[in-house]
Protein backbone atom coordinates (compact mmCIF):
# COMPACT_ATOMS: atom_id res chain seq x y z
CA UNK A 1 143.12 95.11 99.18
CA UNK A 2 139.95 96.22 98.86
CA UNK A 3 139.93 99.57 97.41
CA UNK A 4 136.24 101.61 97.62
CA UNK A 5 134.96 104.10 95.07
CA UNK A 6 134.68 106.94 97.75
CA UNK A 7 133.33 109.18 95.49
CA UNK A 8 129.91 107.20 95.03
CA UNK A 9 129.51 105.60 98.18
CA UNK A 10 126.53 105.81 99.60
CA UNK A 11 127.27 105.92 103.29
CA UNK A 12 129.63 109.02 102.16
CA UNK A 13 127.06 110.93 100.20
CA UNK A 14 124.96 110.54 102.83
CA UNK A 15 127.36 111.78 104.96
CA UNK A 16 127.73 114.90 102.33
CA UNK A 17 124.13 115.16 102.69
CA UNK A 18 123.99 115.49 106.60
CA UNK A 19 126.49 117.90 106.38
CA UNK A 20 124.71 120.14 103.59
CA UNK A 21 121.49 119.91 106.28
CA UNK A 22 123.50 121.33 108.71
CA UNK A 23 124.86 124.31 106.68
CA UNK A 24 121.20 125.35 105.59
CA UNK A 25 120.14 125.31 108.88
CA UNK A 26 123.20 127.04 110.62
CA UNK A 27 123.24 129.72 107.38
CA UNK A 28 119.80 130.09 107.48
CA UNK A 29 119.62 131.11 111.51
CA UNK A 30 116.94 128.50 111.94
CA UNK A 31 117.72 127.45 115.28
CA UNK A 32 115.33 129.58 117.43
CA UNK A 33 117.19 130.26 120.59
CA UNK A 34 120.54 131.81 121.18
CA UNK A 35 123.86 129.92 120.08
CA UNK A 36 127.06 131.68 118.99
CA UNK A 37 125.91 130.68 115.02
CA UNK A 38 130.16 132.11 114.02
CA UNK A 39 131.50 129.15 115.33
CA UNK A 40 128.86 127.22 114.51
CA UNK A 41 129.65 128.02 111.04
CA UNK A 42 133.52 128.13 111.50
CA UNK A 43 133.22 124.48 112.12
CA UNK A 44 130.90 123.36 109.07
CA UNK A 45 133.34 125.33 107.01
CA UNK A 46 136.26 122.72 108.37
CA UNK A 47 133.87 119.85 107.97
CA UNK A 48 133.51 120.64 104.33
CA UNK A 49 137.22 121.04 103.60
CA UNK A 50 138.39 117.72 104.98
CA UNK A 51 135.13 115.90 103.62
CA UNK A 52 136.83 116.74 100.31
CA UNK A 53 139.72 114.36 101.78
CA UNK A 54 137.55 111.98 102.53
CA UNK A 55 135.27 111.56 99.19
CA UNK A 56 138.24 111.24 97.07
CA UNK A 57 140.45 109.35 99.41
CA UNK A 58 139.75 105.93 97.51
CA UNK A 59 140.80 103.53 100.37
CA UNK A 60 139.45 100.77 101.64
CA UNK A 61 136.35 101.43 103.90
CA UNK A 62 138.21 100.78 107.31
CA UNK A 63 141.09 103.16 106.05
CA UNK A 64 138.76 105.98 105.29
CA UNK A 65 136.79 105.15 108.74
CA UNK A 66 140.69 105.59 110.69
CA UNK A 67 141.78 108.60 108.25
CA UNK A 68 142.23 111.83 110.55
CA UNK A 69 139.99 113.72 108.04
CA UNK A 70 137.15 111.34 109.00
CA UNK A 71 138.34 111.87 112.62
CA UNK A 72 138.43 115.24 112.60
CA UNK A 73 134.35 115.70 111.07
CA UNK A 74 133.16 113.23 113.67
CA UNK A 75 135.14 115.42 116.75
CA UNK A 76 133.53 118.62 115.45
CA UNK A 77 130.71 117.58 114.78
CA UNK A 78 130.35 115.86 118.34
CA UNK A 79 131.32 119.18 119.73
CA UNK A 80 128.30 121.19 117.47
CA UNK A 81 126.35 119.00 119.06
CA UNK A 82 126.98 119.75 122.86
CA UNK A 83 127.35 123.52 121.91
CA UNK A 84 123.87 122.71 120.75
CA UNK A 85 122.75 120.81 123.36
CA UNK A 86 124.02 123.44 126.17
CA UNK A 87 122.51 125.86 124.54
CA UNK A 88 119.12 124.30 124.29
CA UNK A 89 119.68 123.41 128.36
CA UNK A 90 120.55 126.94 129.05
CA UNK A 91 117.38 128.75 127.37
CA UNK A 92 114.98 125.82 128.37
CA UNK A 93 114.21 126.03 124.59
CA UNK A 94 111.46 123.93 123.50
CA UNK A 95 109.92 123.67 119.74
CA UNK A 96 106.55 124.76 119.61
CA UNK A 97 105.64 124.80 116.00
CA UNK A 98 105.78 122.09 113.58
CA UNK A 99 108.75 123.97 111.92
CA UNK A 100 111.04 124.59 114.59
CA UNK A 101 110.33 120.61 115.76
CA UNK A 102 111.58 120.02 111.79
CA UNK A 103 114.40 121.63 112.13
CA UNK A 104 115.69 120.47 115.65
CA UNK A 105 114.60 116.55 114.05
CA UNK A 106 117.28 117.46 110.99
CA UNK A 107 119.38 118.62 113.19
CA UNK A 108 119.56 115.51 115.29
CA UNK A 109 119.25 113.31 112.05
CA UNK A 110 121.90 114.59 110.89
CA UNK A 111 124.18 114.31 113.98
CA UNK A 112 123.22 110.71 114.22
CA UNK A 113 124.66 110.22 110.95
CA UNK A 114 127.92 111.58 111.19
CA UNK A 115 128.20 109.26 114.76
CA UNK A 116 127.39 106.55 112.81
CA UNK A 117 129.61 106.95 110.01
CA UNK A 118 132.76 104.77 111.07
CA UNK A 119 130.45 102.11 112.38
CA UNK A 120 128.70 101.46 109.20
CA UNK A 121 132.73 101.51 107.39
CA UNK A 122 133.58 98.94 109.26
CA UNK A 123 130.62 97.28 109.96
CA UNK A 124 128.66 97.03 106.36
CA UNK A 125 129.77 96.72 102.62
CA UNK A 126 128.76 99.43 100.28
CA UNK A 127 125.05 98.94 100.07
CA UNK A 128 123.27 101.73 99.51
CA UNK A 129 120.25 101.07 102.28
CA UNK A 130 123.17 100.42 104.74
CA UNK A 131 124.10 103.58 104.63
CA UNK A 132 121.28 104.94 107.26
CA UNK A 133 120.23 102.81 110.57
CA UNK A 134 117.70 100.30 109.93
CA UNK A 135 116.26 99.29 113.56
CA UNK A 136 113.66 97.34 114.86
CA UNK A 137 111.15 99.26 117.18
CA UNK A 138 108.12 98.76 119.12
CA UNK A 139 104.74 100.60 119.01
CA UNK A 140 103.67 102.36 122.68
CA UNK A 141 101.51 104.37 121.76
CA UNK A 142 99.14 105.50 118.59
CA UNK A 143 96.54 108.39 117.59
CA UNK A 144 95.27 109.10 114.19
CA UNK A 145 96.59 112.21 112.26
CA UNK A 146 94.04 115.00 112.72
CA UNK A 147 92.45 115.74 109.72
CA UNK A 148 93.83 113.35 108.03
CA UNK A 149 91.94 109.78 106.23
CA UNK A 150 94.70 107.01 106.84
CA UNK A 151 98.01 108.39 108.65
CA UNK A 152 98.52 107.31 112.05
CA UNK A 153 100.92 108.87 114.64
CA UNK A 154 103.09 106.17 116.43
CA UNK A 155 105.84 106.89 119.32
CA UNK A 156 107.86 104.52 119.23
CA UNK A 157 111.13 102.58 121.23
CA UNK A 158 114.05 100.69 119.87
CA UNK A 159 115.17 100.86 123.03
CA UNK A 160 117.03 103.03 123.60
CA UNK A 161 114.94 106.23 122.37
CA UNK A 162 111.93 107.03 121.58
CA UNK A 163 110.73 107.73 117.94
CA UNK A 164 107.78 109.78 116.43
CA UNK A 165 107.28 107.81 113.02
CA UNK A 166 104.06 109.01 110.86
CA UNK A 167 102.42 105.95 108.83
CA UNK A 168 99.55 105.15 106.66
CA UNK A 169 100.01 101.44 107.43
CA UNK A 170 96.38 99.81 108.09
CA UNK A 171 96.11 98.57 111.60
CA UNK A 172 98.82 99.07 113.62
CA UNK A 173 98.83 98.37 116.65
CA UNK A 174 100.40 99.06 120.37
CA UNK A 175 103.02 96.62 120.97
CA UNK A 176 102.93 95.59 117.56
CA UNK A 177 107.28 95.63 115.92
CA UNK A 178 108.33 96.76 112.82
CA UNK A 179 111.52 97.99 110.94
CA UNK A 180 111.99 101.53 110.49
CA UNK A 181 114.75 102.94 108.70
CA UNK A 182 116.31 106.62 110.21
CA UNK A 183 115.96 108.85 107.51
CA UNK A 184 115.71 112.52 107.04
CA UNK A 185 112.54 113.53 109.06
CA UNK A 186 109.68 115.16 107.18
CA UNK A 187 106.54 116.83 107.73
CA UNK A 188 103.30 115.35 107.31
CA UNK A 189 99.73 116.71 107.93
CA UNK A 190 101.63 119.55 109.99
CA UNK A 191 103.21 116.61 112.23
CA UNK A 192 106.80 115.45 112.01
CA UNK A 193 108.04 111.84 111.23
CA UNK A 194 111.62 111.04 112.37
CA UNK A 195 111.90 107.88 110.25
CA UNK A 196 109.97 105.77 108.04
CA UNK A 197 108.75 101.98 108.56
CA UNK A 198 109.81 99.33 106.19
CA UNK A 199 108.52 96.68 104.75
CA UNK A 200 104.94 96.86 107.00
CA UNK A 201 104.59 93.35 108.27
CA UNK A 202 104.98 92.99 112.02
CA UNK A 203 108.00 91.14 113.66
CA UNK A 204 108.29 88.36 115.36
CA UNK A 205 107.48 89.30 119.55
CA UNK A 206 111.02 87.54 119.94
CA UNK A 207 112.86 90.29 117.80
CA UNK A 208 115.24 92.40 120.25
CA UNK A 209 114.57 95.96 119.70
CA UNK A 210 117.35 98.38 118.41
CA UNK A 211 119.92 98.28 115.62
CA UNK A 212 118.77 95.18 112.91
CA UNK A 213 122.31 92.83 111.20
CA UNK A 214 119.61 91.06 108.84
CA UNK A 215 116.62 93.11 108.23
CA UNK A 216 113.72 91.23 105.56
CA UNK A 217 115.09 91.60 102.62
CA UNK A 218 111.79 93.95 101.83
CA UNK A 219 112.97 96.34 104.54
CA UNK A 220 116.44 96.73 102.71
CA UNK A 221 114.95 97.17 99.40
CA UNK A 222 112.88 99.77 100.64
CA UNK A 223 115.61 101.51 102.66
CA UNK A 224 118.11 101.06 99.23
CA UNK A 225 115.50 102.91 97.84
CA UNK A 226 115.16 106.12 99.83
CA UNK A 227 118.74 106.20 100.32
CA UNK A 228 119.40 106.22 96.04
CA UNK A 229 116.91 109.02 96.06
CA UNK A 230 119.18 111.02 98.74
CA UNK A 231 122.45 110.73 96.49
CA UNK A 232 119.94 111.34 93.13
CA UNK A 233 119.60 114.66 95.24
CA UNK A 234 123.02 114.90 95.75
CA UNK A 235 124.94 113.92 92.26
């Protein structure tokens, strides 16, 4: 049986990670529009009891994918996300600055990584740049970064959403695919980036868009990278 050293697995740290996002946010009342924040933090609390469970559980990585700890963070979580959601529907919220749209994009990263969390158990083996999405997307659309000497703003589809990725790659281009890897979002030139190309030569047209089972070896590198400086945060 194939036992897994929980406690330094990637995709769980950057589960841990997510869930620390979520607690600065939610503790830190950065959500600009009205949301009942007590239950909000009632169930991050729960989520960081039973991911305790789950970190030192020590089972095999389907096991700790099926364990009702796991379970039980993915339901919440699911459900801080349409509390979220409702909320945002109910106030017509929109972000207007560049950090409120930071916020809502760690938000939503973070979400995406708790939904994803069983999936890459039973789907991957324990490397590290498995432990975040690594898709393949195409270019719409493209404008240079204001003020700015050599970042370009792409949107973005892997076809199933659209993404906002910020890039100093030389000449891309509209139609053009790439791998990107999600990772937390950052700011950049007062413009956010949800994710991060890898790797920076184009794809073959032929490449379906979304979700990638054998990225270039390049793009894994670079997304094993980023994702060891996530659990250097974390350790």
């Amino acid at each position: 049986m194939n036992f897994l050293d929980t406690a330094k697995d990637a995709r769980i740290i950057v589960l841990e990670d997510a869930l620390r996002r979520l607690n600065e946010i939610v503790n830190n009342r950065k959500l600009r529009f009205h949301i009942e924040y007590s239950k909000l933090v009632e169930i991050l609390q729960q989520a960081g009891s039973l991911m305790y469970e789950v970190k030192y559980s020590y089972l095999p990585p389907d096991q700790v994918a099926d364990l009702e700890a796991t379970i039980k963070i993915v339901s919440s979580l699911a459900g801080f996300r349409q509390k979220l959601d409702d909320a945002m529907k109910s106030t017509g919220y929109t972000a207007t600055t560049t950090k409120d749209t930071l916020t809502l994009a760690e938000t939503y990263y973070s979400f995406r990584i708790v939904n994803g969390f069983q999936r890459k158990l039973r789907t991957y083996d324990d490397e590290p740049g498995r432990a975040v999405d690594i898709l393949a997307v195409e270019i719409s659309q493209t404008q240079p970064v204001p003020d700015s000497k050599n970042l370009t703003a792409c949107r973005c589809t892997d076809g199933s959403r659209i993404w906002k990725i910020i890039t100093n790659l030389p000449n891309v281009k509209v139609g053009t695919k790439l791998v990107c890897a999600d990772l937390p979002p950052v700011e950049m030139m007062n413009m956010v980036s949800e994710a991060m190309f890898l790797g920076g030569e184009p794809l073959p047209e032929s490449t379906p868009l979304g979700p990638m089972e054998n990225p270039p070896t390049v793009a894994l590198d670079q997304a094993r990278a980023q994702v060891l400086l996530i659990m250097k945060r974390m350790i």
